[in-house]
N, C-alpha and C. Protein backbone atom coordinates (compact mmCIF):
# COMPACT_ATOMS: atom_id res chain seq x y z
N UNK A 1 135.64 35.98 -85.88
CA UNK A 1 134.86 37.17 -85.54
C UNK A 1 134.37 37.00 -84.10
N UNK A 2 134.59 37.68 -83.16
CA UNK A 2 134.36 38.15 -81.81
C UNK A 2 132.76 38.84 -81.71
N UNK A 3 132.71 38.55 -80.61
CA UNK A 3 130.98 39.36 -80.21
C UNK A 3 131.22 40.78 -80.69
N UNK A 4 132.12 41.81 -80.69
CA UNK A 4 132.41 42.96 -80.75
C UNK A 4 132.77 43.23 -82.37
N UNK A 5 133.11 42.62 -82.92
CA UNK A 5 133.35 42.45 -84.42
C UNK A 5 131.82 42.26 -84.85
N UNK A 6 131.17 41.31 -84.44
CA UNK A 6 129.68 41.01 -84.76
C UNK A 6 128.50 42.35 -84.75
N UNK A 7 128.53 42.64 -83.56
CA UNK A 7 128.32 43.93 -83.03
C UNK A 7 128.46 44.97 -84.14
N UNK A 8 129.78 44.93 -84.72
CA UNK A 8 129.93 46.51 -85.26
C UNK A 8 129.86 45.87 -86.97
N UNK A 9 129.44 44.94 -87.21
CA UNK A 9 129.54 44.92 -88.55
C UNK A 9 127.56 44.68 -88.62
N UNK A 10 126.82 44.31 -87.36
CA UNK A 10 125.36 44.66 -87.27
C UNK A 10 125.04 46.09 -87.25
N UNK A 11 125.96 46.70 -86.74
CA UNK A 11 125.47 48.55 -87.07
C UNK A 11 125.81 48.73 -88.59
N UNK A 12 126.85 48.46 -88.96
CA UNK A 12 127.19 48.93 -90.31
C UNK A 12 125.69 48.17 -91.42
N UNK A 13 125.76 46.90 -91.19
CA UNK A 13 124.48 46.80 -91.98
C UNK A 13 122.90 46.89 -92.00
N UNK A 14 122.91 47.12 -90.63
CA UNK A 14 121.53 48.01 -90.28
C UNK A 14 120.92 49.54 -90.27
N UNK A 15 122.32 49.96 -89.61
CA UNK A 15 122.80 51.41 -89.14
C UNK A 15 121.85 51.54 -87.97
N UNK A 16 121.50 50.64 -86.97
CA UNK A 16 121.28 50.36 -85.98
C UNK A 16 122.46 51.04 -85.22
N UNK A 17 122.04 51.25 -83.87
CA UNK A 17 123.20 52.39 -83.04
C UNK A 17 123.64 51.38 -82.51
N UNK A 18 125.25 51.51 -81.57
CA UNK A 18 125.99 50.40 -81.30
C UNK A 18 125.54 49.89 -80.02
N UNK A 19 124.64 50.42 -79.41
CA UNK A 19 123.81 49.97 -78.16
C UNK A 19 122.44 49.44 -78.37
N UNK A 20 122.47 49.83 -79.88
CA UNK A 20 120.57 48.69 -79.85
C UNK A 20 121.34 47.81 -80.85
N UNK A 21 122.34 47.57 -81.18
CA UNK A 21 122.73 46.37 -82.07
C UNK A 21 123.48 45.59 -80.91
N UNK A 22 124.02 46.32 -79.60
CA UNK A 22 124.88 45.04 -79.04
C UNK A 22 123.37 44.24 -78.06
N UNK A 23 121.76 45.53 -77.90
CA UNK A 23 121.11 44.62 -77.13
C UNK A 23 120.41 43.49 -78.00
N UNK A 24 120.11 43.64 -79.09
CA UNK A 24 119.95 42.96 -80.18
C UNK A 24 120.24 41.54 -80.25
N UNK A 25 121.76 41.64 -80.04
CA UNK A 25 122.38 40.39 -80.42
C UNK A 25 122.61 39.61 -79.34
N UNK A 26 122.67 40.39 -78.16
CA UNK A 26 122.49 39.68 -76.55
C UNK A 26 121.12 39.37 -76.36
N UNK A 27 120.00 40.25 -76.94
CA UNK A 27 118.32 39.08 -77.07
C UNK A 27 118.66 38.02 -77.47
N UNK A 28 118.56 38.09 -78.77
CA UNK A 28 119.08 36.59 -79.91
C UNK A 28 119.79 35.50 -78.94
N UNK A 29 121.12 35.45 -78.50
CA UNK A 29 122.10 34.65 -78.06
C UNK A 29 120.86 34.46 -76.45
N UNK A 30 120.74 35.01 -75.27
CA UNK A 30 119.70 35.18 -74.75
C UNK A 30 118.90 34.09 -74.73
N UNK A 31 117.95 34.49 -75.95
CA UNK A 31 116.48 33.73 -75.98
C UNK A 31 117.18 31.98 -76.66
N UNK A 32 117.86 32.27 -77.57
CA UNK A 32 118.33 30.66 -78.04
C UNK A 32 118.83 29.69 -76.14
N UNK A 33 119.60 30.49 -75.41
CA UNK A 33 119.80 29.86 -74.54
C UNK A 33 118.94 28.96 -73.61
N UNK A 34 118.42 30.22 -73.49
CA UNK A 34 116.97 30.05 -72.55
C UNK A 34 115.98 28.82 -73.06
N UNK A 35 115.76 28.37 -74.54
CA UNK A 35 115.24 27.96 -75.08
C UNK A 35 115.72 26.47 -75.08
N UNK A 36 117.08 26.35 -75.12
CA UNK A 36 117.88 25.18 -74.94
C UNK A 36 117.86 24.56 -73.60
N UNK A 37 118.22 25.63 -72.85
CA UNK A 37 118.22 25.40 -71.36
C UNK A 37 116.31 24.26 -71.11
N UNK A 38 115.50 24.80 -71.46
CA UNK A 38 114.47 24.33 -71.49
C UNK A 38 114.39 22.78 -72.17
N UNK A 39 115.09 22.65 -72.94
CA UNK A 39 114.74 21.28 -73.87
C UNK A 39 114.00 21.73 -75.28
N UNK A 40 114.49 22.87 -75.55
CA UNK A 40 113.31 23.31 -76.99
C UNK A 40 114.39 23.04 -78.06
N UNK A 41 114.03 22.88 -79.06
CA UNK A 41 114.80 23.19 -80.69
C UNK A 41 114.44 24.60 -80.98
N UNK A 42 115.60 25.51 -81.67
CA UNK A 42 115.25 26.50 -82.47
C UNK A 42 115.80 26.19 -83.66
N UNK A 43 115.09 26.72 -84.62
CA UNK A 43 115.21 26.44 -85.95
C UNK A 43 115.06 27.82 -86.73
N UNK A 44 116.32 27.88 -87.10
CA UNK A 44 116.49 29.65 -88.05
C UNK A 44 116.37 28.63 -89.17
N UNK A 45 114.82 28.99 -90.26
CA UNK A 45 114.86 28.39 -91.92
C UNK A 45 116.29 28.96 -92.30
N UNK A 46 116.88 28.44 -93.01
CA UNK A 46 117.96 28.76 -94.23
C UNK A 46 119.77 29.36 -93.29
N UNK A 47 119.17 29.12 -92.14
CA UNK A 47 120.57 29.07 -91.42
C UNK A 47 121.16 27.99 -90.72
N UNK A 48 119.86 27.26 -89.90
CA UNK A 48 120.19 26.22 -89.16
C UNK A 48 119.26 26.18 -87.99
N UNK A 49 119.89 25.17 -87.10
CA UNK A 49 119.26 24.55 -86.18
C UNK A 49 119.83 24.45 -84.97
N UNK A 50 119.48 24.90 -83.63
CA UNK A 50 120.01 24.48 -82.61
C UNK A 50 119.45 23.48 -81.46
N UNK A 51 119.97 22.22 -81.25
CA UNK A 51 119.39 21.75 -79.98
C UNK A 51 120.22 21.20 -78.93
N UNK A 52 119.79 20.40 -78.39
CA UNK A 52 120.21 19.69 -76.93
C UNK A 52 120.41 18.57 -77.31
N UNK A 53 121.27 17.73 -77.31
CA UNK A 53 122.04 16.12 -77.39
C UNK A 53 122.36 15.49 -76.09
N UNK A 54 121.85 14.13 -75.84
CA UNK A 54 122.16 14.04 -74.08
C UNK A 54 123.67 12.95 -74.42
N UNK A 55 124.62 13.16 -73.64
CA UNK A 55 125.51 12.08 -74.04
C UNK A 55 125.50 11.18 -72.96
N UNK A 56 125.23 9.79 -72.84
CA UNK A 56 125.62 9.02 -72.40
C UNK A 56 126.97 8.83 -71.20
N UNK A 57 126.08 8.19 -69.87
CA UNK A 57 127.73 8.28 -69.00
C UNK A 57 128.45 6.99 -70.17
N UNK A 58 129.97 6.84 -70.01
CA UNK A 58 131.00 5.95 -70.49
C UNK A 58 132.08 6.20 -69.51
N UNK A 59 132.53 5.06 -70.11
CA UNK A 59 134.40 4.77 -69.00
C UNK A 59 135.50 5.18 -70.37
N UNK A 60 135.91 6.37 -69.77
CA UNK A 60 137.17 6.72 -70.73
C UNK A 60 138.80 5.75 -69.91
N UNK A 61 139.53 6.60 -70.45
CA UNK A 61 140.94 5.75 -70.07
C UNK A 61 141.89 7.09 -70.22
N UNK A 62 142.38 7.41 -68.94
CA UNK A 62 143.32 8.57 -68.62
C UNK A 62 144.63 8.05 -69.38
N UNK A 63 145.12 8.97 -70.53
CA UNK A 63 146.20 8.38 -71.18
C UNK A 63 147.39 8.09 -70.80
N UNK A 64 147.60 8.96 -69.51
CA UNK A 64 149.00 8.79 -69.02
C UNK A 64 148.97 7.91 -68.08
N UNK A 65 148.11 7.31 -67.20
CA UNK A 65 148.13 6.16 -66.14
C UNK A 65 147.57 4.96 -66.87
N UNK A 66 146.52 5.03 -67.76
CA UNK A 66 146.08 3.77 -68.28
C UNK A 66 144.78 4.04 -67.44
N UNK A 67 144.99 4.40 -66.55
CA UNK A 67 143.35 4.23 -65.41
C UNK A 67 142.33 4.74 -66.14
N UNK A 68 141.42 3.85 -65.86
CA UNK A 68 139.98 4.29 -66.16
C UNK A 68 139.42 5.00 -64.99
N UNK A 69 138.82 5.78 -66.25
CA UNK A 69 137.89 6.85 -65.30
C UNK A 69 136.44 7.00 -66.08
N UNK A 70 135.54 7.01 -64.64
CA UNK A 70 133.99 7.23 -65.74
C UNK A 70 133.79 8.39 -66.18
N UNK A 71 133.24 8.84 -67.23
CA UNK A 71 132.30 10.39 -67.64
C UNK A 71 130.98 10.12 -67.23
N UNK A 72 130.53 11.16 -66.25
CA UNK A 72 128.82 11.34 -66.23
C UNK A 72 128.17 11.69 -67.23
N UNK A 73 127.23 11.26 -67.48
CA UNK A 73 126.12 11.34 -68.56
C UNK A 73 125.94 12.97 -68.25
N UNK A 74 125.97 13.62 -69.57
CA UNK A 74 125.36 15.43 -69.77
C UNK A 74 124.76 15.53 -70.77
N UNK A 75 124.42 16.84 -70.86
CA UNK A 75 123.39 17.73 -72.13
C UNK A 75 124.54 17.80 -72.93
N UNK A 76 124.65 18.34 -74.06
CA UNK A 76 125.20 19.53 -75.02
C UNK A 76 124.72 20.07 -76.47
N UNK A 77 125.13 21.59 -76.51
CA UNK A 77 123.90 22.24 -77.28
C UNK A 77 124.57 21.84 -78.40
N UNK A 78 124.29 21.57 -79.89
CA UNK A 78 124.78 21.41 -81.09
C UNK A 78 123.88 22.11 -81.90
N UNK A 79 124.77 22.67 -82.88
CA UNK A 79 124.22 23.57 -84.02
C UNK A 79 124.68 22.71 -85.60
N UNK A 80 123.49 22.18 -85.88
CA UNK A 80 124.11 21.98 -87.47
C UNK A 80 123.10 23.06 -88.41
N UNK A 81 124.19 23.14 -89.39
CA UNK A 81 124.12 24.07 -90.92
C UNK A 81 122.70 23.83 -91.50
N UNK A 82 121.84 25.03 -91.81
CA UNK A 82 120.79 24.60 -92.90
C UNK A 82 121.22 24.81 -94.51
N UNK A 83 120.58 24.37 -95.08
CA UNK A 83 121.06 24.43 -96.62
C UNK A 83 121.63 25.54 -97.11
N UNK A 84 120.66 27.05 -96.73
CA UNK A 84 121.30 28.24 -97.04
C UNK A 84 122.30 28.22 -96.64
N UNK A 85 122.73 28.16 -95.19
CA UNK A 85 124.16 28.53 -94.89
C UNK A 85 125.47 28.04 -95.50
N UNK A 86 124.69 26.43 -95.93
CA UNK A 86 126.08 25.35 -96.24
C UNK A 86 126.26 26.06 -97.89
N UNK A 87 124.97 26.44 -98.50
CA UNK A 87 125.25 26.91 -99.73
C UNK A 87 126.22 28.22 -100.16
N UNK A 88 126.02 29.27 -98.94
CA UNK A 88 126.58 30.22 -98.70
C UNK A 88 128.03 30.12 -98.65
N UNK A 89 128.77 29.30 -97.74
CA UNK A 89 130.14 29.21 -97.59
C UNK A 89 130.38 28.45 -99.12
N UNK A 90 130.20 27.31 -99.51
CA UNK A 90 130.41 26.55 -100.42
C UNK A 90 130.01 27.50 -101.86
């Protein structure tokens, strides 16, 4: 499902118009960013959780020369499942 699929299946179950459901969902996506960008956790109860993970620089190994090469240490955002959700698919 695509932002635009998302979009039109939030009008169908709101009946929200397709311009206050696409600003809607661009708040949401939006404010989680902004929030990450910061160093915050958001936490949707019964959907999940989003935060910031710092990874460590390391020396990988380029597969086709053998050469090592370093990775710089970065952020990245990770989302794990809350119970509702995992219960939902399962």
């Amino acid at each position: 499902m695509n932002k635009a699929e998302l979009t039109a299946a939030i009008v169908k179950k709101t009946g929200f118009t397709k311009k206050d459901a696409e600003k809607a969902l661009s708040a949401v996506t939006d404010v989680i960013a902004a929030a990450l960008a910061k160093g915050d956790k958001v936490q949707i109860v019964g959907f999940g959780s989003f935060e910031v993970r710092k990874r460590p620089a390391r020396i990988a190994r380029n597969p086709r020369t053998g050469e090592q090469i370093k990775i710089a240490a970065s952020k990245a955002p990770v989302f794990k499942a809350g119970k509702g959700l995992k219960d939902s698919v399962n």
